[in-house]
Structure formats: structure tokens, C-alpha cells
Protein backbone atom coordinates (compact mmCIF):
# COMPACT_ATOMS: atom_id res chain seq x y z
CA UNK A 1 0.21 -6.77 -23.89
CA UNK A 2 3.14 -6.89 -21.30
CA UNK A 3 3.28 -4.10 -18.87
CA UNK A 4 5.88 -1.14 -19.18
CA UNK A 5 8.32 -1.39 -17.06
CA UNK A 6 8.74 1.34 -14.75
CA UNK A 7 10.59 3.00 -12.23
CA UNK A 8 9.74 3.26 -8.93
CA UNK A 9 10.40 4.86 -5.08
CA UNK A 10 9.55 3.38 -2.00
CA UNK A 11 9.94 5.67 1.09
CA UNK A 12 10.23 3.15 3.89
CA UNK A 13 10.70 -0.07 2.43
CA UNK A 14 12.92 -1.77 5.04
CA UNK A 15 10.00 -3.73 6.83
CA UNK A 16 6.16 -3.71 7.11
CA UNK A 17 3.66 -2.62 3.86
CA UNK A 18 6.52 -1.14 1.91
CA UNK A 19 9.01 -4.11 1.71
CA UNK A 20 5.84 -6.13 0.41
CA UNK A 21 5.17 -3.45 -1.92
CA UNK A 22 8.81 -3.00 -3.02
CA UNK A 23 8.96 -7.32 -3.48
CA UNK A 24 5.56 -7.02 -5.37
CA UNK A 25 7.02 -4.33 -8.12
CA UNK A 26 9.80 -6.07 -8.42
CA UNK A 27 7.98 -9.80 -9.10
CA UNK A 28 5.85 -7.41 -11.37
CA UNK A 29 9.36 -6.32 -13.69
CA UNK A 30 9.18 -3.03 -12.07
CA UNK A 31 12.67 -1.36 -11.19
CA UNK A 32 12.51 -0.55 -7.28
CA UNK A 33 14.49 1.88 -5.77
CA UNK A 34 13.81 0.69 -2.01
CA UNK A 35 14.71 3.48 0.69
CA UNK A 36 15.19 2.69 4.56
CA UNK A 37 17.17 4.03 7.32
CA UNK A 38 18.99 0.07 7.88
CA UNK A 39 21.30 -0.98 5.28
CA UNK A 40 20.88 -4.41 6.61
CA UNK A 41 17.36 -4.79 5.79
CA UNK A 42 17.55 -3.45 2.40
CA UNK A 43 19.86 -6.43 1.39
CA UNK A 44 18.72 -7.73 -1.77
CA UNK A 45 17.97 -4.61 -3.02
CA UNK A 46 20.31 -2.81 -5.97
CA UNK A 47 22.06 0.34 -4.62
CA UNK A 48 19.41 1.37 -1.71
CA UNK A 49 19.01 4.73 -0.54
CA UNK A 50 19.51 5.17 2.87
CA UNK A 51 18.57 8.63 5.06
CA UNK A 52 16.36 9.85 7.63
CA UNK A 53 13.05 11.34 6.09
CA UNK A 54 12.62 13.91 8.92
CA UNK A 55 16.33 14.98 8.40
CA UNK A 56 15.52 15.45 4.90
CA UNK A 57 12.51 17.42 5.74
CA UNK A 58 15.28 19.59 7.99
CA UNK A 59 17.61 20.11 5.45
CA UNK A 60 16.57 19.00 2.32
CA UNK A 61 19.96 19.95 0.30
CA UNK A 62 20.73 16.50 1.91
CA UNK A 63 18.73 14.94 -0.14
CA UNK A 64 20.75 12.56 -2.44
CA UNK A 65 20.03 13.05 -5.83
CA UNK A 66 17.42 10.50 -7.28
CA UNK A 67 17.53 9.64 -10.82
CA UNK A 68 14.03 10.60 -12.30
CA UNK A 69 11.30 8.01 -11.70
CA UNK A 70 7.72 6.98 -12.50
CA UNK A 71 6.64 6.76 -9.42
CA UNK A 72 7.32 7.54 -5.49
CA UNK A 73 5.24 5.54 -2.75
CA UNK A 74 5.20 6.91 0.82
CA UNK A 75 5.18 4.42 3.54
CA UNK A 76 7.57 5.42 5.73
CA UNK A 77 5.59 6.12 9.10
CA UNK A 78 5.07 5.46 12.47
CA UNK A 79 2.53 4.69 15.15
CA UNK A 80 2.42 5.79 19.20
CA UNK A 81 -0.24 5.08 20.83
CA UNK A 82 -1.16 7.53 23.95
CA UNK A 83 -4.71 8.31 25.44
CA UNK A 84 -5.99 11.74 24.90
CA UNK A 85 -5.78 12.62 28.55
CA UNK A 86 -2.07 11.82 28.61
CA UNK A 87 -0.83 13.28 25.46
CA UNK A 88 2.90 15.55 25.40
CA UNK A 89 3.67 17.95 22.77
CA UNK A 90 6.87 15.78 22.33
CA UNK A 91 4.82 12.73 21.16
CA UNK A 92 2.23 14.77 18.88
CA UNK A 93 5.74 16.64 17.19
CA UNK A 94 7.05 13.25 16.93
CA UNK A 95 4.66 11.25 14.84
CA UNK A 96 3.29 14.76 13.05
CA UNK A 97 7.14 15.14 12.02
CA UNK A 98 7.51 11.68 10.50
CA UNK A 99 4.11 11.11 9.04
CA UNK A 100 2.72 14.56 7.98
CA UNK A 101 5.51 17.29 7.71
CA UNK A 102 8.58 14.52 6.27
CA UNK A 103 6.38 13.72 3.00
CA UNK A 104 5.13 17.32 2.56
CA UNK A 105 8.44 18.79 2.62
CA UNK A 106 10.26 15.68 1.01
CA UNK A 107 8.09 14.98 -1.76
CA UNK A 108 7.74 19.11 -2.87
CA UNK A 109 11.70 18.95 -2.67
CA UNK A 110 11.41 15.49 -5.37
CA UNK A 111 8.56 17.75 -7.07
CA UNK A 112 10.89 20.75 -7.53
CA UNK A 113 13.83 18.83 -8.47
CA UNK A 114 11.89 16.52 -11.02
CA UNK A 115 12.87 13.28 -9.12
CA UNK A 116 9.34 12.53 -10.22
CA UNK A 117 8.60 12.52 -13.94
CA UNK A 118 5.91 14.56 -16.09
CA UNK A 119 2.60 12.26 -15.53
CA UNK A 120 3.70 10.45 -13.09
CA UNK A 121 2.36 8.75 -10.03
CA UNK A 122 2.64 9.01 -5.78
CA UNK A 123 1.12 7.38 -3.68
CA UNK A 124 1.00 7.88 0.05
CA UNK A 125 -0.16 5.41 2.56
CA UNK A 126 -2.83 6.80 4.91
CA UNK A 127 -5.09 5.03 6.95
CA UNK A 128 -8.76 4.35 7.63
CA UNK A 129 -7.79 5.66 11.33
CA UNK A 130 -8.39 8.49 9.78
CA UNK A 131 -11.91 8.33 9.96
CA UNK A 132 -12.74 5.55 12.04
CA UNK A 133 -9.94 5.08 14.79
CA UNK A 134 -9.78 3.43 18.47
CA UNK A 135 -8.62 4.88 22.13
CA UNK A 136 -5.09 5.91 21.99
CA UNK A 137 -4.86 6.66 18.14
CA UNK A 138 -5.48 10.53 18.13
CA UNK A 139 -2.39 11.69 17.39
CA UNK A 140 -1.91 8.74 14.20
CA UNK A 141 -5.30 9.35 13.24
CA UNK A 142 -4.71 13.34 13.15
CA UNK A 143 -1.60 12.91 11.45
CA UNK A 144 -3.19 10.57 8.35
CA UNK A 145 -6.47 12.61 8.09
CA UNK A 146 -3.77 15.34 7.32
CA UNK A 147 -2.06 13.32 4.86
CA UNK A 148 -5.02 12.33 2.97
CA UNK A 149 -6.15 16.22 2.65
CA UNK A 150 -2.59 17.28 2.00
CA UNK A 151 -2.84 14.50 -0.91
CA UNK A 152 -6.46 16.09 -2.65
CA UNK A 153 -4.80 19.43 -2.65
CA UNK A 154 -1.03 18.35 -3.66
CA UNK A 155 -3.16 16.59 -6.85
CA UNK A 156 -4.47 19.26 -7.81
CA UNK A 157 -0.92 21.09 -7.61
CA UNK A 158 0.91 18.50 -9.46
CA UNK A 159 -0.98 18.18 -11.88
CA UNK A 160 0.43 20.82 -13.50
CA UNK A 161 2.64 18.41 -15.07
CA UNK A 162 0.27 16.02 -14.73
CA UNK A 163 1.33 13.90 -11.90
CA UNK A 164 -1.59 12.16 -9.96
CA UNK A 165 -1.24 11.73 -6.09
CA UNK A 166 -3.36 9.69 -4.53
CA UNK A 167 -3.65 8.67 -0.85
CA UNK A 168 -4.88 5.44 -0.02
CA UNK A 169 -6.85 4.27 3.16
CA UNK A 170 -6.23 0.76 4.56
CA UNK A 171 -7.49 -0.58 7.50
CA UNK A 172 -5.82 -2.34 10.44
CA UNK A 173 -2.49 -4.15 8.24
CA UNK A 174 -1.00 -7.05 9.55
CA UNK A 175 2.45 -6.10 10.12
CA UNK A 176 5.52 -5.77 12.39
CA UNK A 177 4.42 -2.11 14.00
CA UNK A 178 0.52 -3.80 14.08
CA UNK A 179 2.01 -6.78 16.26
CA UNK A 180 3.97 -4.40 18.25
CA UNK A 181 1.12 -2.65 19.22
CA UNK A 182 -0.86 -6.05 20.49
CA UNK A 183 1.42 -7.08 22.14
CA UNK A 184 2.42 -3.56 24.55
CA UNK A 185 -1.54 -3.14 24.62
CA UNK A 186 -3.30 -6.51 24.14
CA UNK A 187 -4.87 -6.16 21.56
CA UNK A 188 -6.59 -3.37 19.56
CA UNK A 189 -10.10 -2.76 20.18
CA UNK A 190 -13.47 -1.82 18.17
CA UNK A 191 -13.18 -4.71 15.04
CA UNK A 192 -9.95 -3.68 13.89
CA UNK A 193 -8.05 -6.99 15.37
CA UNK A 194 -11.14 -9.11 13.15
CA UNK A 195 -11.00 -7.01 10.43
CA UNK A 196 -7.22 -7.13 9.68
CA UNK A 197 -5.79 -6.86 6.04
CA UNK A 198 -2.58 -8.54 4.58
CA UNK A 199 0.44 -5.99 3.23
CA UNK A 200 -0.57 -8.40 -0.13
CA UNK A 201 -3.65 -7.01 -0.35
CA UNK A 202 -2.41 -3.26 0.11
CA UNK A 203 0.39 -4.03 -2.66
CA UNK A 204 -1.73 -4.98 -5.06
CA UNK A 205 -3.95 -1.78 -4.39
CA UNK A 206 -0.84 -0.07 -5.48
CA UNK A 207 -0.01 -1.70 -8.08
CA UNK A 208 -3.20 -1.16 -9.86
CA UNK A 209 -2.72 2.33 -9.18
CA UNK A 210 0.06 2.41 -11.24
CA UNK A 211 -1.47 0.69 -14.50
């Protein structure tokens, strides 16, 4: 039997895990609405929506408005690394604001205003840093172990109309931000350089998700 078509949102699909998920769905037949904050690296995408998820979580009337869709995926994020001893108020606010507080506030605003339909799906990218993390990831690691309890109790919200939310837990991904990171700090310690995962593999996580 073919698959149903569906259609889906990816919150930071400009580069990284969520342009491999957003080329994935759309290999798969799957309409993809791909969001970014770059124009130019959404090219190839139909009508992208562009915007700042933290100045959505700000104001959210600016929120465009989103036709209705199956499904949202979060993987708009970021990662600063700092050691514990060293850590500024203005780094924890920054990477809280775009990876805990910007989907809370964003995706009850798409809640509210039934961007998301009746039974469906969102998924939100966490990370296994949030149980098992290296020097220097406190702040990231804080900020996904809040995503990934935000997600239980959000489920459980939702599912009013009965949309799921799931959070899933990768480990180290091999991607532009991960390379980044090697390269300012040579290297990432405690397995997570051996144990590395393709954004492939994370995709298709997804994507059976979404079955």
C-alpha cells in the first residue's frame, strides 16, 4: 500500500539534521514546508517560510499564517559550548531562548491556531546530552533535558485532539554545528567523536515516526 502523502513543517531546515530531514520527506512524496532564517539556503524549496523563532516566541502575532499540516518537526537549535566555571547569564538566556522557550511558545501558538491538525504529529529534536553530556555542554544539555520533559507533558496536553509529541534523543550527529565545534575545541571528548551518527540515520527515525 503506498504511503499517504502528508504535510509537513520543518523548523530549521536551512542546514544540518533538518535539511536532511526536509530532503528525506520530500524523496518519501511528503509535501515539506522547509523554514529557515536564509532565503538562500532554502532554494529548492516551494514558497519557504522565513522568520526568527525567538522573535516569534517575542511576538507571536508575527507569526505568518501556516496552512494546517500533519506534522511540525523542531530542529531549529543551537550549541555554545562554555565550562561551568565560566558560564554568563547572557550565554545560558541565549541557547535557553532558542532551544527551550522558542518551541514552547511557538509550537502552543501553532497548537492554538490549529497550524497542526487533529491527530497529528511533532517531533522535537533533543539530544542524548541530555543525559550523558561532556565538559562545556551544561547549558545545551540543560536546555534539551528541558525539551524532552516539556515534550512528555505537552503529549499529554495535546492529546486532547489527539496529537502525539514526541522528543527524540540522538547522539553526537555529524553535521555543520558538530564540525564547528571540533574544530574551535579539537575535538569532543568521552566517545562521542567514535560514536557519531549520520543526519540519515536521524531522518529516517523521523520518518518512521510519522507512519
Amino acid at each position: 500500500m503506498k504511503p499517504v502523502q502528508k504535510r509537513i513543517l520543518i523548523i530549521g531546515a536551512s542546514s544540518g539534521i533538518g535539511a536532511t530531514v526536509a530532503h528525506v520527506l520530500e524523496s518519501s512524496g511528503h509535501t515539506v514546508i522547509a523554514h529557515g532564517r536564509n532565503a538562500d539556503r532554502l532554494k529548492g524549496f516551494e514558497n519557504p517560510l522565513l522568520g526568527d523563532v525567538v522573535d516569534w516566541a517575542e511576538n507571536p502575532r508575527d507569526i505568518p499564517t501556516i496552512e494546517p499540516v500533519d506534522a511540525i518537526i523542531w530542529s531549529a537549535g543551537i550549541c555554545e559550548l562554555s565550562p561551568g566555571q565560566m558560564l554568563s547569564l547572557k550565554a545560558v538566556r541565549r541557547t535557553l531562548s532558542v532551544n527551550l522557550e522558542a518551541p514552547l511558545v511557538v509550537l502552543s501558538h501553532f497548537y492554538r491556531k490549529r497550524v497542526i491538525k487533529d491527530g497529528g504529529t511533532i517531533v522535537l529534536l533533543g539530544s542524548e546530552s541530555a543525559h550523558d553530556a561532556g565538559e562545556g555542554f551544561s547549558v545545551y544539555a540543560a536546555s534539551k533535558g528541558g525539551l524532552a520533559s516539556a515534550a512528555r507533558v505537552l503529549d499529554k496536553e495535546f492529546g486532547r485532539r489527539r496529537v502525539r509529541v514526541r522528543c527524540i534523543e540522538p547522539g553526537t550527529v555529524n553535521t555543520p554545528m558538530t564540525q564547528r565545534l571540533v574544530e574551535q575545541f579539537g575535538g569532543l571528548k568521552g566517545g562521542h567523536m567514535e560514536n557519531m551518527v549520520e543526519p540519515e540515520a536521524v531522518a529516517e527515525e523521523i520518518l518512521g515516526l510519522l507512519d
